[in-house]
C-alpha atoms as a PDB file:
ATOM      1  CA  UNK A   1      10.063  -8.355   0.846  1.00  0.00           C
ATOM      2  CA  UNK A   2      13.403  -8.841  -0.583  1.00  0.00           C
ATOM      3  CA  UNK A   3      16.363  -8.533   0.986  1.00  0.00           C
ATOM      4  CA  UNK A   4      17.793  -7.335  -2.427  1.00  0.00           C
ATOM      5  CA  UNK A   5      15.093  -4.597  -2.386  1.00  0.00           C
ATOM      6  CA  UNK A   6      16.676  -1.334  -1.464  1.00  0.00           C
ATOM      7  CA  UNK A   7      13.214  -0.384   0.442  1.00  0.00           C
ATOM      8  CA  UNK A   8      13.120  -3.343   2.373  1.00  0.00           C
ATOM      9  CA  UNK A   9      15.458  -2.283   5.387  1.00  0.00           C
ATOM     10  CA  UNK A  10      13.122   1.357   5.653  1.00  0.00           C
ATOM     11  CA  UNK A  11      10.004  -1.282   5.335  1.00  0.00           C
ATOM     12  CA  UNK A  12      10.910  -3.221   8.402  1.00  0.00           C
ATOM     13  CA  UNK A  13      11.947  -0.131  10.277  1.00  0.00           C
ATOM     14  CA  UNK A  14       8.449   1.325   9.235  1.00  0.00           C
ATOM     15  CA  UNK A  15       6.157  -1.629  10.390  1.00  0.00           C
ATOM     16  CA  UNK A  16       7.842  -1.952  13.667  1.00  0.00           C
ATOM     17  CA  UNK A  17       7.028   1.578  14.392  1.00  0.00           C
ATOM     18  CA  UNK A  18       3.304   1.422  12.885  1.00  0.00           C
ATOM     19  CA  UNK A  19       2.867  -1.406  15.176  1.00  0.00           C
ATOM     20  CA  UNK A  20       4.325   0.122  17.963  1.00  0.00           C
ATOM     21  CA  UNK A  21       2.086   3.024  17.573  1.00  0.00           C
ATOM     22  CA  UNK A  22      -0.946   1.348  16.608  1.00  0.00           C
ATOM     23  CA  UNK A  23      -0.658  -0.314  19.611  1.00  0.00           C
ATOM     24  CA  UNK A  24      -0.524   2.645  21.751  1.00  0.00           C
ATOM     25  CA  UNK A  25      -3.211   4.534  20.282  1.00  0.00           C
ATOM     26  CA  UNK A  26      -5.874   1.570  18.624  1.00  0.00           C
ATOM     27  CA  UNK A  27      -8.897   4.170  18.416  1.00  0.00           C
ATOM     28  CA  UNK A  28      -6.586   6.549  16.160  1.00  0.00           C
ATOM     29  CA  UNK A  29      -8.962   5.780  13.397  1.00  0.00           C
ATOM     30  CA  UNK A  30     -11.539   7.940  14.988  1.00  0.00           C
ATOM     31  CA  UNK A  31      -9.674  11.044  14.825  1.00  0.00           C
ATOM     32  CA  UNK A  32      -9.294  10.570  10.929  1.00  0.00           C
ATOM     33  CA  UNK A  33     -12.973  12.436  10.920  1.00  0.00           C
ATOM     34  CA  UNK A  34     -11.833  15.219  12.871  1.00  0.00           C
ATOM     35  CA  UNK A  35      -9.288  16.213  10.437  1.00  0.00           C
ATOM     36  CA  UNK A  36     -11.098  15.735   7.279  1.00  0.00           C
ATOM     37  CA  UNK A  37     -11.608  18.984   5.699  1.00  0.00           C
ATOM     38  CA  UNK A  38     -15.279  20.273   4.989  1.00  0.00           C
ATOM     39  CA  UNK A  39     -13.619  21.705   1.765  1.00  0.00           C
ATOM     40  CA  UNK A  40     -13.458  18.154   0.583  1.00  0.00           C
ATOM     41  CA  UNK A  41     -16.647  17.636   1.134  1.00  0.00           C
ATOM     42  CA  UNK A  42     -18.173  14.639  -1.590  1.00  0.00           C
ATOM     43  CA  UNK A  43     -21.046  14.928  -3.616  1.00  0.00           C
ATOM     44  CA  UNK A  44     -23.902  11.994  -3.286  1.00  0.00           C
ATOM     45  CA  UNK A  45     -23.349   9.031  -4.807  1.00  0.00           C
ATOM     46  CA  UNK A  46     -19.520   9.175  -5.832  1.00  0.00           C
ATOM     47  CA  UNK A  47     -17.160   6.072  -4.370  1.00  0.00           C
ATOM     48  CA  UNK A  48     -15.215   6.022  -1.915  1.00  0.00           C
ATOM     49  CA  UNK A  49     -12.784   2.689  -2.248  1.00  0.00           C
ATOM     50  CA  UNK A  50     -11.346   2.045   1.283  1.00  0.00           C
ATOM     51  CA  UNK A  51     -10.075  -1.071   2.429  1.00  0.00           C
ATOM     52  CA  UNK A  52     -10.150  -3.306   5.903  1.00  0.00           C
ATOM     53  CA  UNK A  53      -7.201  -2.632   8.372  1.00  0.00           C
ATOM     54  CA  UNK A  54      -4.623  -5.145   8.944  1.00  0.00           C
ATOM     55  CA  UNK A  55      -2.919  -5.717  11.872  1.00  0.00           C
ATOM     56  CA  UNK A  56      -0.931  -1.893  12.380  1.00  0.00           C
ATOM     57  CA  UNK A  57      -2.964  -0.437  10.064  1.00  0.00           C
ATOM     58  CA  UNK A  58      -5.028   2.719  11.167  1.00  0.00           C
ATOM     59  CA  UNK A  59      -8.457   1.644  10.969  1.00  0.00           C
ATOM     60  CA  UNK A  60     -10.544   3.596   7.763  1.00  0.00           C
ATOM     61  CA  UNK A  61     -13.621   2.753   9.095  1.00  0.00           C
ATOM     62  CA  UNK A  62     -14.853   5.167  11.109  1.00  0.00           C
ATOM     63  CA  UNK A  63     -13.768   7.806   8.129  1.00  0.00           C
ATOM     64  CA  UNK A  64     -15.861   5.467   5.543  1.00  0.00           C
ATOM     65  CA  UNK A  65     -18.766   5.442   8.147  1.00  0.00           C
ATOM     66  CA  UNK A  66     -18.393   9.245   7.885  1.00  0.00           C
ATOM     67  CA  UNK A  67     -18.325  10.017   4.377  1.00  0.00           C
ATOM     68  CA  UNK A  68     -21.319   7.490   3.628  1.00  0.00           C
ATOM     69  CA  UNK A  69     -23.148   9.080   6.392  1.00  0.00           C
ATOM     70  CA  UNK A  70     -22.224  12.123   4.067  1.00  0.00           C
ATOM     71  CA  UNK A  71     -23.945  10.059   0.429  1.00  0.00           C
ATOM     72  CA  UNK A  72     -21.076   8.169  -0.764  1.00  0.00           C
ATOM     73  CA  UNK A  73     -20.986   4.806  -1.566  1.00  0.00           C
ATOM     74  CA  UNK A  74     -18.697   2.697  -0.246  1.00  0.00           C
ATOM     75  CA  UNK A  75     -16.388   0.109  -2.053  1.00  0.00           C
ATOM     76  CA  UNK A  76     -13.364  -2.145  -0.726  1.00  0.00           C
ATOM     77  CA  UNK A  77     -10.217  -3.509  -3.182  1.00  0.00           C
ATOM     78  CA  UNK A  78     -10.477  -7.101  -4.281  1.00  0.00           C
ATOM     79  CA  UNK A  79      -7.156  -9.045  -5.467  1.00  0.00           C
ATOM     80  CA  UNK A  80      -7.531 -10.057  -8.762  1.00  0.00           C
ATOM     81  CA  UNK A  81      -4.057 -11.258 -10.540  1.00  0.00           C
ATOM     82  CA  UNK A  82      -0.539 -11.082  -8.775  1.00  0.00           C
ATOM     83  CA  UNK A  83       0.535  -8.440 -10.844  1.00  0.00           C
ATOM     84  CA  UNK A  84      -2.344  -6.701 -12.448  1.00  0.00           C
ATOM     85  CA  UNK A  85      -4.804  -3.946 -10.274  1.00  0.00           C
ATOM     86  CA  UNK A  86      -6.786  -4.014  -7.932  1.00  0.00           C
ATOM     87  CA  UNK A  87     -10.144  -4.196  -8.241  1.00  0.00           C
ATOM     88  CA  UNK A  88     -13.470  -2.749  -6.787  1.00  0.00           C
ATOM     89  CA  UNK A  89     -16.693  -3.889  -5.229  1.00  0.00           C
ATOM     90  CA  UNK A  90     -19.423  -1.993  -3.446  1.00  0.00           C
ATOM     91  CA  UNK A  91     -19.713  -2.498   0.740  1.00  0.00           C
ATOM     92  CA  UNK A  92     -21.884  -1.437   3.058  1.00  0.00           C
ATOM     93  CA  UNK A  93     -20.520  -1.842   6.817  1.00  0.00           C
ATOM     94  CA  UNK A  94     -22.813  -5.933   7.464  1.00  0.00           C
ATOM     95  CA  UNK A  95     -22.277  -7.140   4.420  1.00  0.00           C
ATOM     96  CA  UNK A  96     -20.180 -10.426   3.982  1.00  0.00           C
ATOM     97  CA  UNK A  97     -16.604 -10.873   3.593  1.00  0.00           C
ATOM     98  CA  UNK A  98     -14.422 -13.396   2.359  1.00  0.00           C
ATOM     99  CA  UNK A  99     -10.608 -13.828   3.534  1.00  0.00           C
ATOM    100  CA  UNK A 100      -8.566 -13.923   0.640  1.00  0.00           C
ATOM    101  CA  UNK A 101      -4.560 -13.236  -0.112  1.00  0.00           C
ATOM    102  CA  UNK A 102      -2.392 -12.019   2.634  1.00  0.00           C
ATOM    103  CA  UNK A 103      -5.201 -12.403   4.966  1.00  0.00           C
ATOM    104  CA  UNK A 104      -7.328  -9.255   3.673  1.00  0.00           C
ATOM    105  CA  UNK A 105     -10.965  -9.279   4.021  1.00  0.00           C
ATOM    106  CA  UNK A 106     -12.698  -8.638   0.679  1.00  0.00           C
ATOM    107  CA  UNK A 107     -15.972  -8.568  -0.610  1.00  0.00           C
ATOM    108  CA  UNK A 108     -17.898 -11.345  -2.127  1.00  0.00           C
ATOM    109  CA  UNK A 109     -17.729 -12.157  -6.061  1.00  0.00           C
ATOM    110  CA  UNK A 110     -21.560 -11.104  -6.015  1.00  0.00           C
ATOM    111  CA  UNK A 111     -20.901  -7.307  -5.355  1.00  0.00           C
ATOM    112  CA  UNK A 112     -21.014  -5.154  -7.907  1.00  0.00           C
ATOM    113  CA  UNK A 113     -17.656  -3.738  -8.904  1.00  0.00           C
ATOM    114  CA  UNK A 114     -17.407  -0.001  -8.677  1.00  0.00           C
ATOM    115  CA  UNK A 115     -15.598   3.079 -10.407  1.00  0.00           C
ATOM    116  CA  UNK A 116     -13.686   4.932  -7.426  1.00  0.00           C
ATOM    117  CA  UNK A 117     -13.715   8.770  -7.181  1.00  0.00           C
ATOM    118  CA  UNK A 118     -11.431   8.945  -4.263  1.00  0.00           C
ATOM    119  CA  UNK A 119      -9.406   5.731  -2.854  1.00  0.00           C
ATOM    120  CA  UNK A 120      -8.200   5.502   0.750  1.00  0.00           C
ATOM    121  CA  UNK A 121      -4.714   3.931   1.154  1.00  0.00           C
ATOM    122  CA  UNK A 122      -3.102   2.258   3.481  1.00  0.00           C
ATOM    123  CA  UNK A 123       0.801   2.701   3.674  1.00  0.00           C
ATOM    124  CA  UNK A 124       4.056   1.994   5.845  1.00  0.00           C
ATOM    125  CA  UNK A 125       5.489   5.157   5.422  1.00  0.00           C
ATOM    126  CA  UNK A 126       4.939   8.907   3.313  1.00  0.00           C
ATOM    127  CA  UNK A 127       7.047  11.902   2.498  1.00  0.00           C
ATOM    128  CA  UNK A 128       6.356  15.424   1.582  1.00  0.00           C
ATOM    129  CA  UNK A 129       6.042  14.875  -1.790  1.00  0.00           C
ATOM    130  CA  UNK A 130       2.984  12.730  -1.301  1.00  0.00           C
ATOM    131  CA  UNK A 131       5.733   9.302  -2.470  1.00  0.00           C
ATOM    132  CA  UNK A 132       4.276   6.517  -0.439  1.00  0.00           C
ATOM    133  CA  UNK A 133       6.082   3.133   0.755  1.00  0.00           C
ATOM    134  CA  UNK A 134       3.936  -0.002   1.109  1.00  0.00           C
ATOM    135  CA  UNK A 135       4.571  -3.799   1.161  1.00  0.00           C
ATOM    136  CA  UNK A 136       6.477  -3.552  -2.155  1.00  0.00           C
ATOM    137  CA  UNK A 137       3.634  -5.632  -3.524  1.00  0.00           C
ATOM    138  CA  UNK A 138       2.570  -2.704  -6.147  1.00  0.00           C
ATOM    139  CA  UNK A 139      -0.727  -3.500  -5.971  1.00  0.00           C
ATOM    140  CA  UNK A 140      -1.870   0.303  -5.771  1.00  0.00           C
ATOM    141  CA  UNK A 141       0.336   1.859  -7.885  1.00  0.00           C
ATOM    142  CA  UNK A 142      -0.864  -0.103 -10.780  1.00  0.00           C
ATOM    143  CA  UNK A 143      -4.486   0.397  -9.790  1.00  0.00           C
ATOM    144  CA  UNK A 144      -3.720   4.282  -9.212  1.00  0.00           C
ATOM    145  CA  UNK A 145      -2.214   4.510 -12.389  1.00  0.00           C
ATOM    146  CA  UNK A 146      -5.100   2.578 -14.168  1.00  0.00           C
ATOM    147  CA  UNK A 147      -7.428   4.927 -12.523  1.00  0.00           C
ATOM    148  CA  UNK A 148      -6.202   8.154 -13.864  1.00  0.00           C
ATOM    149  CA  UNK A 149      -5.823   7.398 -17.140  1.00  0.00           C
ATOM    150  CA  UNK A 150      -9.683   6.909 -17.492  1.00  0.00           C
ATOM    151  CA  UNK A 151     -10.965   9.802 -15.449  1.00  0.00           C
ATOM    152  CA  UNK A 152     -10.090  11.848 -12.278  1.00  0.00           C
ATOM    153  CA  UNK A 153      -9.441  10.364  -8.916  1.00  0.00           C
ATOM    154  CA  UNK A 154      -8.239  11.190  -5.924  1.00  0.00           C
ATOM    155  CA  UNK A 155      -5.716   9.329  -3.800  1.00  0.00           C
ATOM    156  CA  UNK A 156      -5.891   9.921  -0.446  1.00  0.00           C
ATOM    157  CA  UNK A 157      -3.222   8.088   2.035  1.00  0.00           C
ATOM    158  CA  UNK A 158      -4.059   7.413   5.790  1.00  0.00           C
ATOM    159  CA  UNK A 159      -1.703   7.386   8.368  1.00  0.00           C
ATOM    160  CA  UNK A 160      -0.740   7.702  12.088  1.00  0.00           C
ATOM    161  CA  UNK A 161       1.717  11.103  12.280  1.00  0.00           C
ATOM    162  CA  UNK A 162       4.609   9.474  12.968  1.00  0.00           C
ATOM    163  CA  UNK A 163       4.470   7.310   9.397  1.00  0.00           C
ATOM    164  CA  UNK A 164       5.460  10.774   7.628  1.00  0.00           C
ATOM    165  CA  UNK A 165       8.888  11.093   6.407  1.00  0.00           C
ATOM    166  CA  UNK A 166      11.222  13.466   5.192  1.00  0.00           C
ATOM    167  CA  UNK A 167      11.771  11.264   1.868  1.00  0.00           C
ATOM    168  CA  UNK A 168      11.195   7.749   0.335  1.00  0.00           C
ATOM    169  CA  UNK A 169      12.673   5.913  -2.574  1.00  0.00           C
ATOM    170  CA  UNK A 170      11.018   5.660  -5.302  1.00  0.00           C
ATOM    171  CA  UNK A 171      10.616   4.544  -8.651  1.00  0.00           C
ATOM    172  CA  UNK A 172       9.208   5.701 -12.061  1.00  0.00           C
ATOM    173  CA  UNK A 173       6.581   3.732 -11.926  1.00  0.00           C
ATOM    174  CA  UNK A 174       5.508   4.993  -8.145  1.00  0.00           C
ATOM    175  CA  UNK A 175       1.646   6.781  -7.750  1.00  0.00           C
ATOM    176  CA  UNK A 176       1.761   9.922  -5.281  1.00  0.00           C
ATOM    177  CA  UNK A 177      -0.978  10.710  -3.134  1.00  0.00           C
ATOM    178  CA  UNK A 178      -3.080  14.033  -3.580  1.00  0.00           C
ATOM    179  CA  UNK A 179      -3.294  13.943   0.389  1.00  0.00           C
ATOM    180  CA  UNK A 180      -2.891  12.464   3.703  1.00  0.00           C
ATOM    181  CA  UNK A 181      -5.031  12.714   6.831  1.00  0.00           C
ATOM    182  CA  UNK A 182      -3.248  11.466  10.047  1.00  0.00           C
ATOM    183  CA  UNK A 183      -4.459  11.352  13.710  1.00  0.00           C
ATOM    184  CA  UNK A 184      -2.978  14.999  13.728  1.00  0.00           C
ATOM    185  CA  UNK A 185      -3.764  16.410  10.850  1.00  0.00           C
ATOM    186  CA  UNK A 186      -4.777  17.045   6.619  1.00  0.00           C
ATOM    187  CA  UNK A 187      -1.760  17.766   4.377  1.00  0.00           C
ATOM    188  CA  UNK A 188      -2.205  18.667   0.609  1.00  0.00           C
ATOM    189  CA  UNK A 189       0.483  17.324  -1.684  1.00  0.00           C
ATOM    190  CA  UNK A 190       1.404  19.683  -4.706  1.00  0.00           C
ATOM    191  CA  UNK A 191       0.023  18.352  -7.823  1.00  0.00           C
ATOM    192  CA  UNK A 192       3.626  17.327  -9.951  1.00  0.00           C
ATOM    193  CA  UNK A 193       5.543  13.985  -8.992  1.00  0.00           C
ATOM    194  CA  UNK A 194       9.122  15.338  -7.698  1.00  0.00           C
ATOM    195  CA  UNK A 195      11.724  15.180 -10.050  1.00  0.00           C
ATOM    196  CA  UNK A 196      14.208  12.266 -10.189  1.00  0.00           C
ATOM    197  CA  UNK A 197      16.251  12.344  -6.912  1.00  0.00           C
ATOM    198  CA  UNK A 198      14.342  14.432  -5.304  1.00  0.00           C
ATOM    199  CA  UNK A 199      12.542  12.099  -3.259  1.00  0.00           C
ATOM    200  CA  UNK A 200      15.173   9.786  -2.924  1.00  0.00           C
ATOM    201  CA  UNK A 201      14.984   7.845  -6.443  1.00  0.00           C
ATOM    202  CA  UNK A 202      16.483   4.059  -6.336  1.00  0.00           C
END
């Protein structure tokens, strides 16, 4: 996190107040099911990428527990070059995990990778457009970007409510979400990336 980075004072207002909230509500995770809508209901079989909660993070669990209960399969993102994309492997709540970069839990080298039809991502902060702030790392913009230029995906941020914003800066090479679920609620993001400014462009 740079301090040259024009995002970097909005990213350390952001994880203070995810922490701070995370710590007031630590079962928020649970009420990620409630709000899922039944319209977005998955068909057997397709992937689900989540990923394992780091300290402030809501937890995806209990919504991954949910949809595989529902026939998907399950996958988590594994680090694989600094500045490449993320990738893939299948994960089944038991099955072993191996503490790699910035202290994330990923799955073994033995998994299988996996294909995503919708990814669950973690973020610091979101704004109406669907323009998400994370570490600054860029780790799933590339990968979202990857993703939809070989076939449909859907990108679906998770959140506690008070993580939405009215705007973020971002860049050209930024990924929206299609959607956020939140301990409150499901919001659908229109399908066009705001025009420059219009989120707040640095």
């Amino acid at each position: 996190m740079s301090a040259d980075d024009p995002k970097a004072a909005l990213r350390r207002r952001l994880l203070a107040l995810r922490m701070d909230v995370s710590a007031a509500r630590p079962d928020a995770g649970a009420a990620l099911v409630e709000h899922w809508p039944e319209a977005w209901a998955l068909p057997a079989g397709c992937v689900v990428a989540g990923y394992r909660a780091l300290p402030g993070e809501i937890d995806p669990e209990p919504l991954m527990r949910h949809l595989a209960s529902r026939g998907a399969e399950l996958a988590l993102p594994v680090t694989q070059a600094q500045d490449g994309p993320l990738l893939f492997r299948a994960w089944s709540p038991g099955d072993p995990l191996q503490r790699a970069a910035f202290g994330v839990e990923e799955p073994t080298g033995e998994a299988p990778a996996r294909h995503p039809d919708l990814v669950l991502v973690p973020l610091l902060g979101v704004d109406r457009h669907g323009m998400r702030i994370g570490f600054g790392k860029g780790y799933y913009d590339r990968t979202l970007d990857r993703l939809r230029t070989l076939a449909p995906v859907r990108a679906v941020g998770l959140a506690f409510s008070e993580q939405r914003l009215d705007s973020v800066p971002f860049d050209d090479h930024d990924q929206p979400l299609d959607a956020l679920v939140t301990d409150s609620g499901f919001h659908l993001f229109g399908t066009d990336k705001p025009e420059s400014g219009a989120g707040g462009r640095t």
